[in-house]
Structure formats: C-alpha cells, structure tokens
Protein backbone atom coordinates (compact mmCIF):
# COMPACT_ATOMS: atom_id res chain seq x y z
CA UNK A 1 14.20 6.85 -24.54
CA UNK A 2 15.83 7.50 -21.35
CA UNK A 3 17.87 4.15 -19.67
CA UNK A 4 18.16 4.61 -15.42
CA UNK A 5 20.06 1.62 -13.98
CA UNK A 6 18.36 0.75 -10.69
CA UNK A 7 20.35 -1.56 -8.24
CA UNK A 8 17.42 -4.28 -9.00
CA UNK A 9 17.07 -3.70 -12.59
CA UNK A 10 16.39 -1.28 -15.22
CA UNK A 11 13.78 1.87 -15.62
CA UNK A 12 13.49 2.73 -19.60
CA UNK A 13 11.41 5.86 -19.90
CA UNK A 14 9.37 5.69 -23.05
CA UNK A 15 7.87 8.99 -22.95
CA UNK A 16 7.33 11.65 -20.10
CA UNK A 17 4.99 14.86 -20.83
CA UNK A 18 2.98 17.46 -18.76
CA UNK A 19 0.24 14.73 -18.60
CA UNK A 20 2.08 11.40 -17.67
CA UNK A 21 4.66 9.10 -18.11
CA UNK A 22 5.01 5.55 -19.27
CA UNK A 23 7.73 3.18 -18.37
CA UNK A 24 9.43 -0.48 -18.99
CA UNK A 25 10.92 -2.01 -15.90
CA UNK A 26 13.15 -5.21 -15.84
CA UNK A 27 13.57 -6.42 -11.94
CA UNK A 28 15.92 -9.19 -11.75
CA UNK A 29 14.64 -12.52 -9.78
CA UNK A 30 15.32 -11.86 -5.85
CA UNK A 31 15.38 -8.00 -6.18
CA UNK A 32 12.79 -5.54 -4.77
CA UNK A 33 12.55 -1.58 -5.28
CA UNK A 34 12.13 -0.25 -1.71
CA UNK A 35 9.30 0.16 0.34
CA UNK A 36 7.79 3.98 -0.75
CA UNK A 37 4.59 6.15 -1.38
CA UNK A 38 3.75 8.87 -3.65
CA UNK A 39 2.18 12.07 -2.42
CA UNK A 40 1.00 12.95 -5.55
CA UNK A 41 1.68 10.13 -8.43
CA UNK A 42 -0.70 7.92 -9.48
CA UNK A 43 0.65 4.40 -10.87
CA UNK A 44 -0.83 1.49 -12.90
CA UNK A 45 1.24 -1.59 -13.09
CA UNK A 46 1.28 -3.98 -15.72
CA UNK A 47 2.82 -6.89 -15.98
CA UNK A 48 4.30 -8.02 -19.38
CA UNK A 49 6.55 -11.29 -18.09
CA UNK A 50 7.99 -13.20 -15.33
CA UNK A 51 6.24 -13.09 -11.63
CA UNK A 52 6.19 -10.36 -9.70
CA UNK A 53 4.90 -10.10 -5.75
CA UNK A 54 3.34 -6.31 -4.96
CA UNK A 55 2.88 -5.49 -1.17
CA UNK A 56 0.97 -2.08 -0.82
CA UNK A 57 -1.33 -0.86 2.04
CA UNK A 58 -2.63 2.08 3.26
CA UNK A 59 0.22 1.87 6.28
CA UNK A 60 3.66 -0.23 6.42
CA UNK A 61 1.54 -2.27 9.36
CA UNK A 62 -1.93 -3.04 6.94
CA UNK A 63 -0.05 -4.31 3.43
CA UNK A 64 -1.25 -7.42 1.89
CA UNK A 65 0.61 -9.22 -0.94
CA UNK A 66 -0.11 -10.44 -4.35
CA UNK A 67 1.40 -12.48 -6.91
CA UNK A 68 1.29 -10.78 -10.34
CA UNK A 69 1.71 -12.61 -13.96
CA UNK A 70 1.56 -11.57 -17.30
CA UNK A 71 -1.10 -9.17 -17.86
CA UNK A 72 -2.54 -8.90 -15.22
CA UNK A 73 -2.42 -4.88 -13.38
CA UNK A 74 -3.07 -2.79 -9.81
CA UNK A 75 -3.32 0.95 -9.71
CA UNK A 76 -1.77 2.63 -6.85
CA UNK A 77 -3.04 5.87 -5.56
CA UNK A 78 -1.25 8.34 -4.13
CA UNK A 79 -0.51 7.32 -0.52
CA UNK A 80 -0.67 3.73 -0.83
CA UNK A 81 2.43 2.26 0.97
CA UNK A 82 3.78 0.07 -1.94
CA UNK A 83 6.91 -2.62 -3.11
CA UNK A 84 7.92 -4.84 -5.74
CA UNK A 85 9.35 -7.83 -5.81
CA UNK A 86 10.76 -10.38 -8.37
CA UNK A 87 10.00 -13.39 -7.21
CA UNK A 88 11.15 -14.73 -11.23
CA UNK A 89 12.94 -11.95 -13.67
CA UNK A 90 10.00 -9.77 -14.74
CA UNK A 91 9.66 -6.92 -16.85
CA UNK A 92 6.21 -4.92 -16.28
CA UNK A 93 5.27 -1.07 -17.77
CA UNK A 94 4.46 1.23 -15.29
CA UNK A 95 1.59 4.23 -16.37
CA UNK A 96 1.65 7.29 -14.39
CA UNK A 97 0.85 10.39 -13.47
CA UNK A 98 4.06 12.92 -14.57
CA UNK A 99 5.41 13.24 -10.85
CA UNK A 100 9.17 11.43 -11.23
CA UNK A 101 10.38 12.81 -8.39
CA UNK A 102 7.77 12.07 -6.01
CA UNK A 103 9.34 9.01 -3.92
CA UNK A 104 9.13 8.73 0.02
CA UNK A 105 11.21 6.25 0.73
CA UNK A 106 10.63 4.14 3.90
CA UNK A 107 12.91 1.21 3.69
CA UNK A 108 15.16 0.40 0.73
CA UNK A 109 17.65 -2.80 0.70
CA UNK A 110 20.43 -0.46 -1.04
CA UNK A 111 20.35 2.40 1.21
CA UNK A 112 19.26 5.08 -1.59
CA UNK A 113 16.99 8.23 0.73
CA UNK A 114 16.28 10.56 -2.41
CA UNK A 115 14.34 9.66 -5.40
C-alpha cells in the first residue's frame, strides 16, 4: 500500500492496475481537496465515516452540494467539476478508473497546479 500525505489528509492506495484503482481517504474536519475535473477518470465515492459535503457540476457556475454520511456514494464522470469537503473528519474509499494523474486543477486552498 502506497501512503500520499495530502495537505487535508491522507490518500492510501490499496491497489492500482491497468483496469482501476481503489483508494482510502482521511480528510480532516474543515479541509477540502481543490476544486478539479478529470478528462478521462471515472470516480465513485463512498463514504465509510464522518460527514462529508461534495460540490460537483457540469461548470464551476452550475455545482450543487450534498451532504454525504456513511455509506452512502456519487459517481463522477469525467468532466464533472467536483470538491470535497469535511465538514466532520471523514474517511471515504474512492473507486476509479486507473488515470492518477489526470487532475485539472481550478482552485486549490494550498496552491498545488500539478496533480
């Protein structure tokens, strides 16, 4: 298993292959990943604790929001404008397609531009 620090949390990878990827995210309370899209990666979210707020849209203008608790999922298609944010600590598994490096970033709190 491979252990990323993020400047919200953690990303665990439990297993990556030619067909997808699977991983374990803790966001601490107060934290959010940056606003971002995928051109090509495909992402179910599913959350195993805490409360968790996901914005997505098809533009940064049309997002909604919704408050996520345990066990309960979205998918995310490629091109959906997309955040989370930890509105208590939560820790949710993310299923995707194998793309890791397929991040547009179009706002992030802590300044990061690549993946």
């Amino acid at each position: 298993m491979q252990l990323i620090e993020k400047p919200w949390g953690k990303e665990e990878i439990i297993e990556i292959n030619d067909c997808y990827m699977l991983k374990k995210l803790t966001m601490r309370a107060g934290h959010r990943c940056s606003l971002q899209y995928h051109n090509m990666k495909r992402e179910t979210i599913y959350l195993l604790s805490g409360l968790l707020r996901i914005y997505y849209g098809p533009t940064r203008e049309q997002m909604v929001s919704k408050l996520y608790g345990p066990h309960e999922t979205i998918t995310l298609i490629p091109g959906v404008v997309h955040r989370m944010e930890a509105v208590e600590d939560s820790v949710y598994l993310e299923a995707s397609t194998p793309e890791m490096d397929d991040v547009v970033r179009l706002v992030d709190d802590y300044e990061r531009t690549g993946p």
